[in-house]
N, C-alpha and C. Protein backbone atom coordinates (compact mmCIF):
# COMPACT_ATOMS: atom_id res chain seq x y z
N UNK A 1 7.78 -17.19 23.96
CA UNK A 1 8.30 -16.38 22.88
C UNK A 1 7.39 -16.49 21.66
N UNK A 2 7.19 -15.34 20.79
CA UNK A 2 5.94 -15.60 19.88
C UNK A 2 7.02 -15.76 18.95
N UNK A 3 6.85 -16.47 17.91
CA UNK A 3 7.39 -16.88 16.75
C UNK A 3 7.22 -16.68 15.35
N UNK A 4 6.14 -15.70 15.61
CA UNK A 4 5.47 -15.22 14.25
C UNK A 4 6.36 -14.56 13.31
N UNK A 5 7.33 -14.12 13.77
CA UNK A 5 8.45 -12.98 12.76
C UNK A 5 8.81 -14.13 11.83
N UNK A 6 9.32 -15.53 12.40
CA UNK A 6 9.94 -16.23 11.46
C UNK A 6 9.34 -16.49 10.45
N UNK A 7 8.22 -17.09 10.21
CA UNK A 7 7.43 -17.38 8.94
C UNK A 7 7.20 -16.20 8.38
N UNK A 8 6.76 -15.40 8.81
CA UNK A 8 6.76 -13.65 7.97
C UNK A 8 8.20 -13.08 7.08
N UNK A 9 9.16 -13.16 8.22
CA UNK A 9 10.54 -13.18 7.27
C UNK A 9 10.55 -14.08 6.01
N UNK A 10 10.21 -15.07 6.08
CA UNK A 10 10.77 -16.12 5.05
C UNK A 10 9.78 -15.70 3.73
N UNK A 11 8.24 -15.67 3.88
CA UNK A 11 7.51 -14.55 3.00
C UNK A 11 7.85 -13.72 2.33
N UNK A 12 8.39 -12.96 3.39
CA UNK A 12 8.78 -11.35 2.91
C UNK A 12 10.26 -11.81 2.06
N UNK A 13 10.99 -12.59 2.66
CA UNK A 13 12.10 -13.11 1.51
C UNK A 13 11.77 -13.47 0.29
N UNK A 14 11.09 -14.43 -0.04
CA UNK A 14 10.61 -15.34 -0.92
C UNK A 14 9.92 -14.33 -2.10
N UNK A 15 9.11 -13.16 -1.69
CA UNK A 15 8.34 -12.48 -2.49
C UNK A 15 8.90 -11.99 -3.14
N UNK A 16 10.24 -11.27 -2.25
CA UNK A 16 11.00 -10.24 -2.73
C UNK A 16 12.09 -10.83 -3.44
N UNK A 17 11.90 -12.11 -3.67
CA UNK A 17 13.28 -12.67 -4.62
C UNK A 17 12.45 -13.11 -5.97
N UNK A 18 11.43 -13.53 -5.90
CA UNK A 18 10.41 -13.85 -6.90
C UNK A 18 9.94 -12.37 -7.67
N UNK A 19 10.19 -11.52 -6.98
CA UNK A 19 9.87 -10.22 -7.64
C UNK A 19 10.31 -9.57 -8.27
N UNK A 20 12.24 -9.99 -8.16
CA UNK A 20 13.36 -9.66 -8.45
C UNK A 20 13.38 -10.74 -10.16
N UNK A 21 13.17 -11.59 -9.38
CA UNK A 21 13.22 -12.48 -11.04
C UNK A 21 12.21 -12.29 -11.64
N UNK A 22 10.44 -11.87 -11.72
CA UNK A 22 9.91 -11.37 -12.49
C UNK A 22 10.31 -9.91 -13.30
N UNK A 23 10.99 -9.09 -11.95
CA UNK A 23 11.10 -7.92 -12.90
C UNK A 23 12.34 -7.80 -13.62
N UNK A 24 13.49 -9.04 -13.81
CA UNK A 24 14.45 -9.22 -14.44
C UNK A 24 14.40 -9.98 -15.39
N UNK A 25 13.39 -11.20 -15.46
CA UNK A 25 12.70 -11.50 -16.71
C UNK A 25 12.26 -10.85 -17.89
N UNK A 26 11.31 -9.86 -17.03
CA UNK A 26 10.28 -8.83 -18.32
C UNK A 26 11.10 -7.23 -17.80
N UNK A 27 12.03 -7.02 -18.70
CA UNK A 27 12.80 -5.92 -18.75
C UNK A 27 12.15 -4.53 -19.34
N UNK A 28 11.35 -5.53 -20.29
CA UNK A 28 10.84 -4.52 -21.60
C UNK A 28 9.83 -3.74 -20.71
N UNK A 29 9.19 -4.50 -20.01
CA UNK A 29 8.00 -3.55 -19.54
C UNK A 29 8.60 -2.78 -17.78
N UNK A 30 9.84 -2.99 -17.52
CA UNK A 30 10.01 -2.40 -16.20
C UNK A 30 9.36 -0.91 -15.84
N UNK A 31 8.79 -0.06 -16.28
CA UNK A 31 8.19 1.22 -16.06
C UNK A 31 6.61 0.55 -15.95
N UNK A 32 6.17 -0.26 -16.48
CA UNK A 32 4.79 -0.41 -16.08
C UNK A 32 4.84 -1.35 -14.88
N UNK A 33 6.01 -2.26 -14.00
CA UNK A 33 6.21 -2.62 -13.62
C UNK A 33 6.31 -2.14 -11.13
N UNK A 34 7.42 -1.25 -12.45
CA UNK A 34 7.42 0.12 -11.22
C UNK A 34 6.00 1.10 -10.86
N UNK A 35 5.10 1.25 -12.18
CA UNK A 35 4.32 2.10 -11.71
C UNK A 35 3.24 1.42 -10.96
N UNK A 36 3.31 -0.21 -11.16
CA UNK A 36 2.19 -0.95 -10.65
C UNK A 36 3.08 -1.22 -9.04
N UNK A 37 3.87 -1.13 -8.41
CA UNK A 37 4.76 -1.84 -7.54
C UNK A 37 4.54 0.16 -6.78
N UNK A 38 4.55 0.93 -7.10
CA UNK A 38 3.98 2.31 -6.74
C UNK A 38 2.43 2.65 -6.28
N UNK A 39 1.98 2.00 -7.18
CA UNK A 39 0.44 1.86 -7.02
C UNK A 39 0.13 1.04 -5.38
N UNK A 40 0.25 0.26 -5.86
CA UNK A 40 0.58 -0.94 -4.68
C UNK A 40 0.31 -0.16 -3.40
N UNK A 41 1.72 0.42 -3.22
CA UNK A 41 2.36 0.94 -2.20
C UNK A 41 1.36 2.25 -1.40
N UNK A 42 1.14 2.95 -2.44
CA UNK A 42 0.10 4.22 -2.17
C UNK A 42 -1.50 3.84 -1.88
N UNK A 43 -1.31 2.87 -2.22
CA UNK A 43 -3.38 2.43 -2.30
C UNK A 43 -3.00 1.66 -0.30
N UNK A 44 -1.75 0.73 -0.18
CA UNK A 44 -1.47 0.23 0.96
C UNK A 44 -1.60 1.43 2.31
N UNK A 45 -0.95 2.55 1.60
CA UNK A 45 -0.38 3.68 2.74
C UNK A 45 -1.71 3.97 3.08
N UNK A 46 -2.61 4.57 2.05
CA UNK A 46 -4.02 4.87 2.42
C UNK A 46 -4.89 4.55 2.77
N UNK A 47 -5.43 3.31 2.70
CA UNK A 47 -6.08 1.86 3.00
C UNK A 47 -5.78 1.76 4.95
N UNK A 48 -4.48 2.03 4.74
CA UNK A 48 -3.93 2.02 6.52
C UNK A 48 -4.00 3.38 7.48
N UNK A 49 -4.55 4.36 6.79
CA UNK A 49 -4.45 5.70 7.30
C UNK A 49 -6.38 5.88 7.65
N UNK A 50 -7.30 5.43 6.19
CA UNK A 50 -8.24 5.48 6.12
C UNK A 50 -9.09 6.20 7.43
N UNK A 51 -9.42 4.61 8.02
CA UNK A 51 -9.93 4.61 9.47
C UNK A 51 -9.48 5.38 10.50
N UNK A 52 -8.64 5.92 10.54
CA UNK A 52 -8.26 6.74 11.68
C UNK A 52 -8.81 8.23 11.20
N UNK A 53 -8.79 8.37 9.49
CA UNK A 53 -9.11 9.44 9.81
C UNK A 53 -10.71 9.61 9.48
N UNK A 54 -11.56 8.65 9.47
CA UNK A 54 -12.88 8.85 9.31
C UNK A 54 -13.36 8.91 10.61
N UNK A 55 -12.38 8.26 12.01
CA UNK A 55 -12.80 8.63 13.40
C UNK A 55 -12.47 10.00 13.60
N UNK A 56 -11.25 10.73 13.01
CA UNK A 56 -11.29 11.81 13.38
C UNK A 56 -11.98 13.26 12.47
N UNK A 57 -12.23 12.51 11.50
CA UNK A 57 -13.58 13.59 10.67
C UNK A 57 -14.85 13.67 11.72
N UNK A 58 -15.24 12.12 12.20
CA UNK A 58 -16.58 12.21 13.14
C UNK A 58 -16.56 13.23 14.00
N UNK A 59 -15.23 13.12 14.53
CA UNK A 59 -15.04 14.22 15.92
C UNK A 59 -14.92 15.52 15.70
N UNK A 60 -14.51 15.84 14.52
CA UNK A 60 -14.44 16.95 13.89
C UNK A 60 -15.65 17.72 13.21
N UNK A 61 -16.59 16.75 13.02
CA UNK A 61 -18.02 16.77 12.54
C UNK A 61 -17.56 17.36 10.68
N UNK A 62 -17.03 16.60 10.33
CA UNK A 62 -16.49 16.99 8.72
C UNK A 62 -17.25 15.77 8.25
N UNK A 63 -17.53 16.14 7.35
CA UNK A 63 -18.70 15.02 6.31
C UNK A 63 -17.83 13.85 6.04
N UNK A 64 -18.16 12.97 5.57
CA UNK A 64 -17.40 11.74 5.23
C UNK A 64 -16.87 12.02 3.67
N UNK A 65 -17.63 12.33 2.92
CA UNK A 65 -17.43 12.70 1.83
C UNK A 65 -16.63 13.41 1.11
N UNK A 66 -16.06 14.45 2.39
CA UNK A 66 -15.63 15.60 2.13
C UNK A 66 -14.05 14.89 2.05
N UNK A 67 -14.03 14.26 2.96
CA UNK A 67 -12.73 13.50 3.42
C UNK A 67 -12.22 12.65 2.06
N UNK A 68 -13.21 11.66 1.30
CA UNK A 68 -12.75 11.05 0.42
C UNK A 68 -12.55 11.82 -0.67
N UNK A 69 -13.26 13.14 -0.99
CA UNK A 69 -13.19 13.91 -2.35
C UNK A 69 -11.81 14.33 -1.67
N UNK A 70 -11.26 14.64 -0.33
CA UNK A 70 -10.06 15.45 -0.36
C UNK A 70 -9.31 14.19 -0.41
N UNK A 71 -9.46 12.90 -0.52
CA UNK A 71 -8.33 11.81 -0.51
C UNK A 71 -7.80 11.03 -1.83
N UNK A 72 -9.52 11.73 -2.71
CA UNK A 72 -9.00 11.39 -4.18
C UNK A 72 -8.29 12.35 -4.73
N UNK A 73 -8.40 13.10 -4.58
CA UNK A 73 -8.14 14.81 -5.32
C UNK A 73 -6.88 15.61 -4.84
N UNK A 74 -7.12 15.61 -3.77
CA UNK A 74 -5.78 15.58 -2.74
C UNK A 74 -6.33 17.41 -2.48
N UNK A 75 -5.14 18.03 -1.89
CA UNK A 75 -5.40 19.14 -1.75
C UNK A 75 -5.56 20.67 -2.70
């Protein structure tokens, strides 16, 4: 049986309770808080999408470039 979930759970607990008391500490700044905890999240989503789609630009024969100006810029 692999056992890896358990120590990951307890992480993923721990962060998310420490995160809870930072952002209940500093109230004043909760919007710069959220927009950094947003950031986060979107740089994560893309970061994980990246590579798949620079294999499928190759195959597509689409420039590399073209891909990141459409990933900063969006559509």
């Amino acid at each position: 049986m692999n056992f890896d979930a358990i120590p990951l759970t307890v992480i993923t607990c721990f962060s998310t309770m420490f995160g809870g008391i930072f952002a209940a500490r500093y109230r004043k700044n909760i919007g710069i808080l959220g927009a950094f905890a947003a950031g986060v999240l979107i740089t994560t989503s893309l970061l994980d999408i990246l590579p798949q789609t620079f294999k499928l630009a190759q195959s597509a024969n689409v420039l590399l470039e073209d891909v990141m100006a459409l990933t900063v810029v969006g559509d």
